[in-house]
PDB file of N, CA and C in Angstrom:
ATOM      1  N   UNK A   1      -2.387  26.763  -3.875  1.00  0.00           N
ATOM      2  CA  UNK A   1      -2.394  25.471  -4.478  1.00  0.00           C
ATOM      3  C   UNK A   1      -1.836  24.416  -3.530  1.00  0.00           C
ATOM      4  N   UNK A   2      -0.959  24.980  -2.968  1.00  0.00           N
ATOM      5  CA  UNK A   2      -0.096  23.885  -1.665  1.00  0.00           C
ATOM      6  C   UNK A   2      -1.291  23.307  -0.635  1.00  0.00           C
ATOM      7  N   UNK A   3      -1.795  24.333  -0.216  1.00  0.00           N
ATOM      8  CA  UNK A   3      -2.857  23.940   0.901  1.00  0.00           C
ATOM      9  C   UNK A   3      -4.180  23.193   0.069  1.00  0.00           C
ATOM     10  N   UNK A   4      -4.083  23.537  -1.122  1.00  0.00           N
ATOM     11  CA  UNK A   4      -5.463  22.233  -1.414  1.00  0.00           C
ATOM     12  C   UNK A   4      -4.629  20.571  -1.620  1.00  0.00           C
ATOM     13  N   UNK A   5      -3.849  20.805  -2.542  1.00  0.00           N
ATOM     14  CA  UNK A   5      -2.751  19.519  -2.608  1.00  0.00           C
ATOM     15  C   UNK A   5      -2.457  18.967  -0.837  1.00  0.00           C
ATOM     16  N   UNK A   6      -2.492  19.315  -0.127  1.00  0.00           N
ATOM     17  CA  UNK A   6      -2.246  19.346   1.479  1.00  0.00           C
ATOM     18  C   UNK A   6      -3.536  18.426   1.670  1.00  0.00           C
ATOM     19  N   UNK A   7      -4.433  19.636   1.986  1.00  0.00           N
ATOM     20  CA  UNK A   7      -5.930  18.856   2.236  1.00  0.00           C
ATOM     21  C   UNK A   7      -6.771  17.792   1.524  1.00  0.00           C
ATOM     22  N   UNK A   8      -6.236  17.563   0.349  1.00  0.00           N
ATOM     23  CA  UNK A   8      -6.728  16.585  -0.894  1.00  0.00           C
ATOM     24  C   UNK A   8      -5.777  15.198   0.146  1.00  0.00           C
ATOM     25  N   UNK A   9      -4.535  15.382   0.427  1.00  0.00           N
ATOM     26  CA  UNK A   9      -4.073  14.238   0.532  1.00  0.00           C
ATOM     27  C   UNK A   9      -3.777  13.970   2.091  1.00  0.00           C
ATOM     28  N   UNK A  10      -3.795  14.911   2.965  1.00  0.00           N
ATOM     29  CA  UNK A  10      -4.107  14.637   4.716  1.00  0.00           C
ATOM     30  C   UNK A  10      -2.604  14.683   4.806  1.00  0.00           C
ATOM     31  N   UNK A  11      -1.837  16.068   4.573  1.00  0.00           N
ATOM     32  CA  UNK A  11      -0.802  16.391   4.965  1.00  0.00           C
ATOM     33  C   UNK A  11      -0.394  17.823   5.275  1.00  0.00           C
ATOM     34  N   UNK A  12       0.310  18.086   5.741  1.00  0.00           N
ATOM     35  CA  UNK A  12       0.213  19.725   6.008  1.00  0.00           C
ATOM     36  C   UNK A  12       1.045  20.318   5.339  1.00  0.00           C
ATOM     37  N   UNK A  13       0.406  21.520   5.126  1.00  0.00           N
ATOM     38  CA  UNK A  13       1.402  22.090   3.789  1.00  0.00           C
ATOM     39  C   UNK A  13       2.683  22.402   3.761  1.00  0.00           C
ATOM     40  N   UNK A  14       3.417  22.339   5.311  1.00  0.00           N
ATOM     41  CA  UNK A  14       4.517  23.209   5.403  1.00  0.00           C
ATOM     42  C   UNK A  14       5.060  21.374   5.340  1.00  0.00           C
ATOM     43  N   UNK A  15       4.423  20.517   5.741  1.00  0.00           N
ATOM     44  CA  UNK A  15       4.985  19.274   5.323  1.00  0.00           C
ATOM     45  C   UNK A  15       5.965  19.086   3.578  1.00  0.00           C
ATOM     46  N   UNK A  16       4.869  19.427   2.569  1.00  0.00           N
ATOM     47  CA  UNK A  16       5.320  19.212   1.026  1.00  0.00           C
ATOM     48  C   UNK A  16       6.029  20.393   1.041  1.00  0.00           C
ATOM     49  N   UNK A  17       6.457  21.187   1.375  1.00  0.00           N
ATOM     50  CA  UNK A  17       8.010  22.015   1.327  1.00  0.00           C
ATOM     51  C   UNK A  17       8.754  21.853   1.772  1.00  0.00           C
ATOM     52  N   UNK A  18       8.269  20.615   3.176  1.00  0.00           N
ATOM     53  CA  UNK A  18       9.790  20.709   3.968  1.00  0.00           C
ATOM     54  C   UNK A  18      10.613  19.683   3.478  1.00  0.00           C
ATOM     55  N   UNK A  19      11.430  18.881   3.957  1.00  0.00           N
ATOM     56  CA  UNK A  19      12.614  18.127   3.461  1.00  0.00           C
ATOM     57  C   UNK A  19      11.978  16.443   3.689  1.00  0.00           C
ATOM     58  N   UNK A  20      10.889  16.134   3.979  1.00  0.00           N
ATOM     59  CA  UNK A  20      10.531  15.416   4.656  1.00  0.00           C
ATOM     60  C   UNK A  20      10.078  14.264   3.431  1.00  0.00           C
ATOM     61  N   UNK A  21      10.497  12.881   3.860  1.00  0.00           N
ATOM     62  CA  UNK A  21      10.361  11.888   2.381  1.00  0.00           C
ATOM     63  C   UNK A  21       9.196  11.117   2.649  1.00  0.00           C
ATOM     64  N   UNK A  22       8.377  10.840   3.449  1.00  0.00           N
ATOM     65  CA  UNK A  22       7.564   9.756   3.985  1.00  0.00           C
ATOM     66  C   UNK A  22       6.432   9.678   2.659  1.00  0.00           C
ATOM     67  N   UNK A  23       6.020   8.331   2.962  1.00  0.00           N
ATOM     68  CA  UNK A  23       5.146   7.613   2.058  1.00  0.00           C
ATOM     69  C   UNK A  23       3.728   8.581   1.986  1.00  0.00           C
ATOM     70  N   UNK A  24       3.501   9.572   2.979  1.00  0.00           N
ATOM     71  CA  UNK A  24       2.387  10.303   2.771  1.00  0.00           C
ATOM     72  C   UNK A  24       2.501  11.389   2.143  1.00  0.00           C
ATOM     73  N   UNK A  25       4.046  11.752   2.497  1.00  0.00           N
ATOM     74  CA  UNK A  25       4.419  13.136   1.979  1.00  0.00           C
ATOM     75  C   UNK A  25       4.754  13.102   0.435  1.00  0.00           C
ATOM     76  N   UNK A  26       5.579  12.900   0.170  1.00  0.00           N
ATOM     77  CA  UNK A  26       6.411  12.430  -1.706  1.00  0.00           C
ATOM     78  C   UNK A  26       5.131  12.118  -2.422  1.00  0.00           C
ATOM     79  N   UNK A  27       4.016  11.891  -2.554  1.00  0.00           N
ATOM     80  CA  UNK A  27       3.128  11.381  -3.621  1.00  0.00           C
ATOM     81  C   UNK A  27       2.044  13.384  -3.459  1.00  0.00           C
ATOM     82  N   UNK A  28       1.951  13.866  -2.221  1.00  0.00           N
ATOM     83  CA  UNK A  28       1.745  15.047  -2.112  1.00  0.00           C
ATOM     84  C   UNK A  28       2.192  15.908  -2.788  1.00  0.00           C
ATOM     85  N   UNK A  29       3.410  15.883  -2.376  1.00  0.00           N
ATOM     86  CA  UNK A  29       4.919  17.057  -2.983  1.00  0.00           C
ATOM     87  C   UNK A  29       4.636  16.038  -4.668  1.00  0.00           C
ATOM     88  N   UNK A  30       4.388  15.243  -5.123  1.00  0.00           N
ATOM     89  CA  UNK A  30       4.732  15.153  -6.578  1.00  0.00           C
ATOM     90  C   UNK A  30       3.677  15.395  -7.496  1.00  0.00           C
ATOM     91  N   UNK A  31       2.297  15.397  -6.273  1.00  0.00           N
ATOM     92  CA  UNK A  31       0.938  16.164  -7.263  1.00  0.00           C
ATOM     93  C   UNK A  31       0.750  17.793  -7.076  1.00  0.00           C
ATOM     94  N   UNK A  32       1.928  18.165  -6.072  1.00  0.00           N
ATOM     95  CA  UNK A  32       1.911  19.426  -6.126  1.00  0.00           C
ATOM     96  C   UNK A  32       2.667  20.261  -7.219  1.00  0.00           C
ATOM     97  N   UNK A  33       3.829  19.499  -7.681  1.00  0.00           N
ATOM     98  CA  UNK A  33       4.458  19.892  -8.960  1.00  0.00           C
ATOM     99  C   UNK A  33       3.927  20.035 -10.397  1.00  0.00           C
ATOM    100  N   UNK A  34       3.093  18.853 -10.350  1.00  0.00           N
ATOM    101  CA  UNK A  34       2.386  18.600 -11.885  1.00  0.00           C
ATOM    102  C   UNK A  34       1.456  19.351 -11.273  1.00  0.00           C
ATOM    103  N   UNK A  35       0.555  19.787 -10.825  1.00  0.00           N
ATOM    104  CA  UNK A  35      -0.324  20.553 -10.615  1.00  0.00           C
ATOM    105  C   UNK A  35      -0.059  22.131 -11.026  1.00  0.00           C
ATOM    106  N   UNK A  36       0.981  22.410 -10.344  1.00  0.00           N
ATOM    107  CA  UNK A  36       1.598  23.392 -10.745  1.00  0.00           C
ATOM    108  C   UNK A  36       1.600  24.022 -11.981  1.00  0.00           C
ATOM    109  N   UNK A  37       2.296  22.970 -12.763  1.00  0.00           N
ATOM    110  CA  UNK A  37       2.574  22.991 -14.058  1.00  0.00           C
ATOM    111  C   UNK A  37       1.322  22.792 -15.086  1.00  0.00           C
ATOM    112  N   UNK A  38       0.617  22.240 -14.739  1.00  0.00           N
ATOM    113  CA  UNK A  38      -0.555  22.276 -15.516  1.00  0.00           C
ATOM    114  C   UNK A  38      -1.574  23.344 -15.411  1.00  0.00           C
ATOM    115  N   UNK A  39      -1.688  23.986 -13.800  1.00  0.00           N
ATOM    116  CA  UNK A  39      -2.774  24.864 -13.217  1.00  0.00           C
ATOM    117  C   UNK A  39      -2.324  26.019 -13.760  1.00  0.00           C
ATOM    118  N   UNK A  40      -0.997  26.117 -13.185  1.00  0.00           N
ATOM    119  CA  UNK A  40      -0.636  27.787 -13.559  1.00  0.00           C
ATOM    120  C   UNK A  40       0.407  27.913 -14.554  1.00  0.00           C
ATOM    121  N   UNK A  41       0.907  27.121 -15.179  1.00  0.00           N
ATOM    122  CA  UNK A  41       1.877  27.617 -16.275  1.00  0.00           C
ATOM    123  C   UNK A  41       3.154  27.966 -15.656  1.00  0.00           C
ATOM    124  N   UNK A  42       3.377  27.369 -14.168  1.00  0.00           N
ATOM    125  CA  UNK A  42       4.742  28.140 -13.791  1.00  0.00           C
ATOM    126  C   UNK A  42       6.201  27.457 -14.715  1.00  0.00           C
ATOM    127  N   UNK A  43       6.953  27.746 -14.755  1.00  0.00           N
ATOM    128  CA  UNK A  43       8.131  27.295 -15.040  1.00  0.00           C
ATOM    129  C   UNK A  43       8.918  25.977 -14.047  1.00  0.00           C
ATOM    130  N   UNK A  44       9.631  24.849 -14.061  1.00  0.00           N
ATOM    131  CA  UNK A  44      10.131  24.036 -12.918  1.00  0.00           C
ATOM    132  C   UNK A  44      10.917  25.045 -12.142  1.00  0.00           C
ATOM    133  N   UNK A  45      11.612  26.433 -12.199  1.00  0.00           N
ATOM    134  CA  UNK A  45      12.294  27.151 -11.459  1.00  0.00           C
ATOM    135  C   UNK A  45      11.670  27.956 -10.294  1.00  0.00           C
ATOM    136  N   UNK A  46      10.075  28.496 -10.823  1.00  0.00           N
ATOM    137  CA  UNK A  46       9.384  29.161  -9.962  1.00  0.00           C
ATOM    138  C   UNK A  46       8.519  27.636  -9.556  1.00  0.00           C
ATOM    139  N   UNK A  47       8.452  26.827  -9.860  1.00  0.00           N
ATOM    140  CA  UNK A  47       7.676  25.760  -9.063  1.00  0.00           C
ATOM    141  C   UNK A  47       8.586  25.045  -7.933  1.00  0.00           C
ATOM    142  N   UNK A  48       9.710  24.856  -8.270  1.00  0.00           N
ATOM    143  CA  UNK A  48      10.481  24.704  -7.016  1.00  0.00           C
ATOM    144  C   UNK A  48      10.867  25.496  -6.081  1.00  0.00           C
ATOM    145  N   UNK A  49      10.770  26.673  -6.358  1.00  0.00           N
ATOM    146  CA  UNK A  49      10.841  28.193  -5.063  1.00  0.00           C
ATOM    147  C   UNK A  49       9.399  27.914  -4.675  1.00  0.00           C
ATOM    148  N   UNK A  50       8.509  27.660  -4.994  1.00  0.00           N
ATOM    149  CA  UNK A  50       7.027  27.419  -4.417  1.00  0.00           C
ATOM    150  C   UNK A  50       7.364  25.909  -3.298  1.00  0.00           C
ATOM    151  N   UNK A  51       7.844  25.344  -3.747  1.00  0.00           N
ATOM    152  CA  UNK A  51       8.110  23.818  -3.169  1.00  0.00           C
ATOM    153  C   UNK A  51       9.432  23.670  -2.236  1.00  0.00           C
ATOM    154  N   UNK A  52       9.301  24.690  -1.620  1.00  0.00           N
ATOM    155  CA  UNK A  52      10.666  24.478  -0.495  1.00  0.00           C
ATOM    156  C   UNK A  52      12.198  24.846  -1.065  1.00  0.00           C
ATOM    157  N   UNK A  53      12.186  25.349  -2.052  1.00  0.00           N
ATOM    158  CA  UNK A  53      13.404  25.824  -2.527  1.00  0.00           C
ATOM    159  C   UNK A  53      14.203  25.067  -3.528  1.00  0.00           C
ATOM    160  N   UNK A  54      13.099  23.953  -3.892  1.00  0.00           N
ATOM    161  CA  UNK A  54      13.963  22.659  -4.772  1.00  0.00           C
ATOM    162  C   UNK A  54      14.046  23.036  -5.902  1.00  0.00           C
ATOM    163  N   UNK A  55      15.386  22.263  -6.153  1.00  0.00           N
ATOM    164  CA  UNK A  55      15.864  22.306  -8.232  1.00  0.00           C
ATOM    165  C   UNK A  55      15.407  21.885  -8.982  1.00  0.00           C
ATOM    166  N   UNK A  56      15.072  22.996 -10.405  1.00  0.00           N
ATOM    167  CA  UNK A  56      14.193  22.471 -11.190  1.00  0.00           C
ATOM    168  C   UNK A  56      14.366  21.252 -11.396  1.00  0.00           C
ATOM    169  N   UNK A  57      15.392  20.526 -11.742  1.00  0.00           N
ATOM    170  CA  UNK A  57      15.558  19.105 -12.087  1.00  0.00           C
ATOM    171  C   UNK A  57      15.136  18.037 -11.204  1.00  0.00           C
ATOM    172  N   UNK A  58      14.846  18.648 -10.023  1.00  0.00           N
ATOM    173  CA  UNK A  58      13.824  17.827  -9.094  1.00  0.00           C
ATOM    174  C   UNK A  58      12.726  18.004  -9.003  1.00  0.00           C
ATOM    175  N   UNK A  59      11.856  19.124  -9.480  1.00  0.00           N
ATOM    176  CA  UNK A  59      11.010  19.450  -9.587  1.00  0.00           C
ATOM    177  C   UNK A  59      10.201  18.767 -11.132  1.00  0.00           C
ATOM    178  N   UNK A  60      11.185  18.474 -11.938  1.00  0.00           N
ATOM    179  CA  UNK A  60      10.912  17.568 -13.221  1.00  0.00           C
ATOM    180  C   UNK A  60      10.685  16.182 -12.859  1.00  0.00           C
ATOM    181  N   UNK A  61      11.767  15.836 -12.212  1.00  0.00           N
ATOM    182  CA  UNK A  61      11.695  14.702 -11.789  1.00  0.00           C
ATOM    183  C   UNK A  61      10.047  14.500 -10.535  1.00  0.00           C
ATOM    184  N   UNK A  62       9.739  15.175 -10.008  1.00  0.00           N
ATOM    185  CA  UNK A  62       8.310  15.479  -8.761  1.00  0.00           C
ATOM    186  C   UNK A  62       7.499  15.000  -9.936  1.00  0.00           C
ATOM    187  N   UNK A  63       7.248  15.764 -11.053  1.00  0.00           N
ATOM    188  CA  UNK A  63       6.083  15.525 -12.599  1.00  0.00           C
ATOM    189  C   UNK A  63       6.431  14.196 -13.301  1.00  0.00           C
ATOM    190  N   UNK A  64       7.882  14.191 -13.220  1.00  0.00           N
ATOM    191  CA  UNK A  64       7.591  12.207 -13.899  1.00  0.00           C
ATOM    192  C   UNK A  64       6.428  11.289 -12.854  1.00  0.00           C
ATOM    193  N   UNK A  65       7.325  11.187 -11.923  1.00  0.00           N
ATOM    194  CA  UNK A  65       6.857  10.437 -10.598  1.00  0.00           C
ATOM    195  C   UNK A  65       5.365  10.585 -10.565  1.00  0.00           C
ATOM    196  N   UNK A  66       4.693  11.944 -10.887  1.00  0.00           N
ATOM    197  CA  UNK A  66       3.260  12.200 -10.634  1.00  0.00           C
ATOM    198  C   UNK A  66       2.405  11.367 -12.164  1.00  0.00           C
ATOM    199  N   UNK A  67       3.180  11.476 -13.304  1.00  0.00           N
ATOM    200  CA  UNK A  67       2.414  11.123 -14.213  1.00  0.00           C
ATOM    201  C   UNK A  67       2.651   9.367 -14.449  1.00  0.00           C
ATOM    202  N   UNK A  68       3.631   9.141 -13.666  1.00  0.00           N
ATOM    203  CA  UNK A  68       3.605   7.630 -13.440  1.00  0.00           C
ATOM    204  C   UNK A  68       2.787   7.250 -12.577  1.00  0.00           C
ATOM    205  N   UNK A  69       2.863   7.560 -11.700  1.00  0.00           N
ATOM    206  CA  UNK A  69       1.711   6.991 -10.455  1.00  0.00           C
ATOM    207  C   UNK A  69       0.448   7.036 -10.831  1.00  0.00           C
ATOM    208  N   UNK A  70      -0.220   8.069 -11.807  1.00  0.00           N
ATOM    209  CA  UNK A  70      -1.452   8.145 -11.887  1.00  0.00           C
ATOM    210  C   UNK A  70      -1.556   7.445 -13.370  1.00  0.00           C
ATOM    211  N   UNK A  71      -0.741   6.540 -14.093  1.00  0.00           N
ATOM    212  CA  UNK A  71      -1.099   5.092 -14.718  1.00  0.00           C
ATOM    213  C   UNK A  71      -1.596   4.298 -14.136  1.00  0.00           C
ATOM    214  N   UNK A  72      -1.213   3.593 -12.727  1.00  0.00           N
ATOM    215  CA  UNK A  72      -1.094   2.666 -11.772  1.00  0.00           C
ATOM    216  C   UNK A  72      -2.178   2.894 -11.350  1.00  0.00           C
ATOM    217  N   UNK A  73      -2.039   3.995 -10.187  1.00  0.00           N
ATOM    218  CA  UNK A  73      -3.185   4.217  -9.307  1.00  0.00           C
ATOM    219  C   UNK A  73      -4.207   5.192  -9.560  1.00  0.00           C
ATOM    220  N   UNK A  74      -5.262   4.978  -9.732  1.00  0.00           N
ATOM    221  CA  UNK A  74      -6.299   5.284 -10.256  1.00  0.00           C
ATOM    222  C   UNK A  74      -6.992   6.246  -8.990  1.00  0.00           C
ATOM    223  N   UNK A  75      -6.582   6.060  -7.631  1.00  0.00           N
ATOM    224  CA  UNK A  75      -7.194   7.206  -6.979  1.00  0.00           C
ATOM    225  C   UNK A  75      -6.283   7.927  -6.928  1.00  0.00           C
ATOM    226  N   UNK A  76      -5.380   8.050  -7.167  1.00  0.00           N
ATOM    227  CA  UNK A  76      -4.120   9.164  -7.319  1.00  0.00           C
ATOM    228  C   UNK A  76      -4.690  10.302  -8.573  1.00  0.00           C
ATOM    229  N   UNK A  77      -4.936   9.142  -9.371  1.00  0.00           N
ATOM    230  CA  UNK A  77      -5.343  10.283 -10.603  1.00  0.00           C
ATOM    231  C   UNK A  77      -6.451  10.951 -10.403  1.00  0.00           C
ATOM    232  N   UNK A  78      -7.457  10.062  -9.912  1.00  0.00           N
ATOM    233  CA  UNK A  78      -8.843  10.811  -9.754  1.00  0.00           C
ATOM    234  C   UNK A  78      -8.439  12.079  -8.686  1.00  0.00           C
ATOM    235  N   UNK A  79      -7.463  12.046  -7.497  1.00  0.00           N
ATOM    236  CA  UNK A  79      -7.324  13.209  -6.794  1.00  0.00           C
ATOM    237  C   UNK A  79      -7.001  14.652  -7.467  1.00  0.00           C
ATOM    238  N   UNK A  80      -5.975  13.975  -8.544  1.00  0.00           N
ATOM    239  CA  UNK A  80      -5.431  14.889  -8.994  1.00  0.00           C
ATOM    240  C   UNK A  80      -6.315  15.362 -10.470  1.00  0.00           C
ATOM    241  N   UNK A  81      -7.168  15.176 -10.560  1.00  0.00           N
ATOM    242  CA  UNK A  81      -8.053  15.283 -11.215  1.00  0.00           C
ATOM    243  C   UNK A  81      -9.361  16.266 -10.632  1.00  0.00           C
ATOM    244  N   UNK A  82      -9.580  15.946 -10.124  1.00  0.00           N
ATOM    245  CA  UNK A  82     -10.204  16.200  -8.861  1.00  0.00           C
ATOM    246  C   UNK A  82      -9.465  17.805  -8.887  1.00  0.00           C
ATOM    247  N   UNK A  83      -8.528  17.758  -7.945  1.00  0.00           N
ATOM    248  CA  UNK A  83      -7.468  19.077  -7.762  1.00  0.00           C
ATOM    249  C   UNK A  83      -7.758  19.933  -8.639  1.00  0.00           C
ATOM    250  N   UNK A  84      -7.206  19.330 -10.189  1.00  0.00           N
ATOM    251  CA  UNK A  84      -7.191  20.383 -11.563  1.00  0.00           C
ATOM    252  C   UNK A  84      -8.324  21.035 -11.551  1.00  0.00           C
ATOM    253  N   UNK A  85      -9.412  20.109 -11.481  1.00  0.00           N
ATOM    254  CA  UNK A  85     -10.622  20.886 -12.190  1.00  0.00           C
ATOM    255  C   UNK A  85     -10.906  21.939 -10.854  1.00  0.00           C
ATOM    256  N   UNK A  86     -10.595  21.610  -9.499  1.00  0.00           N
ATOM    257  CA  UNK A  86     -10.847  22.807  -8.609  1.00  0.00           C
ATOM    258  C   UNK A  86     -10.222  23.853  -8.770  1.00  0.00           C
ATOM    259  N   UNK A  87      -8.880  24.036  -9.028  1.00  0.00           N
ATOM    260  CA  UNK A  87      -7.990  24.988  -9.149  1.00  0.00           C
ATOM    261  C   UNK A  87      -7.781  25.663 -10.225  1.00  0.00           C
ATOM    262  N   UNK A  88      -8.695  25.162 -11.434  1.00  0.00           N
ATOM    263  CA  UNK A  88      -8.995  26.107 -12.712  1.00  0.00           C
ATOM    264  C   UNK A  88     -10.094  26.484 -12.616  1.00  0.00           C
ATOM    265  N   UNK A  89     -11.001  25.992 -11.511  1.00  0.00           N
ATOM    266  CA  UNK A  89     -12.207  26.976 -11.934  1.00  0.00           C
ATOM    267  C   UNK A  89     -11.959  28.332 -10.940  1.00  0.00           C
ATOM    268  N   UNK A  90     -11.091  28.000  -9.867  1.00  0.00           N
ATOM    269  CA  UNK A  90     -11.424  29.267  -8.895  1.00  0.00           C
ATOM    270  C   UNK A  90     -10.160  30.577  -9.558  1.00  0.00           C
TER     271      UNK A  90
END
């Protein structure tokens, strides 16, 4: 799931695990969380061991951030839209 969230948004995957905050990275790492959570049913505890080792409560906080942004921005959502429907069909 990391490496499509990666390639959907032109970042590298070991990028959205690493510690790294940049304007390309953080909107990555926050459709990789809600993705998560919607694709596979993980828990915020096993979605943050997927995500570089982060706390669930940051990992909650990754899914606010994602379901706010995709009010606003409309290609955010369509990506992540986009994403879902790839990653439930395979």
């Amino acid at each position: 799931m990391i490496d499509a969230v990666a390639l959907q948004f032109g970042v590298l995957p070991a990028e959205i695990v690493s510690s790294i905050r940049t304007r390309e990275v953080l909107p990555a790492r926050h459709a990789a969380a809600y993705l998560a959570s919607r694709v596979s049913e993980l828990n915020s505890i096993l979605v943050g061991r997927q995500l570089g080792g982060r706390d669930n409560t940051l990992v909650d906080l990754y899914r606010r951030c994602a379901i706010r942004r995709m009010a606003g921005d409309i290609a955010f959502a369509n990506s992540l839209k986009i994403l879902q429907k790839r990653l439930s069909d395979s």
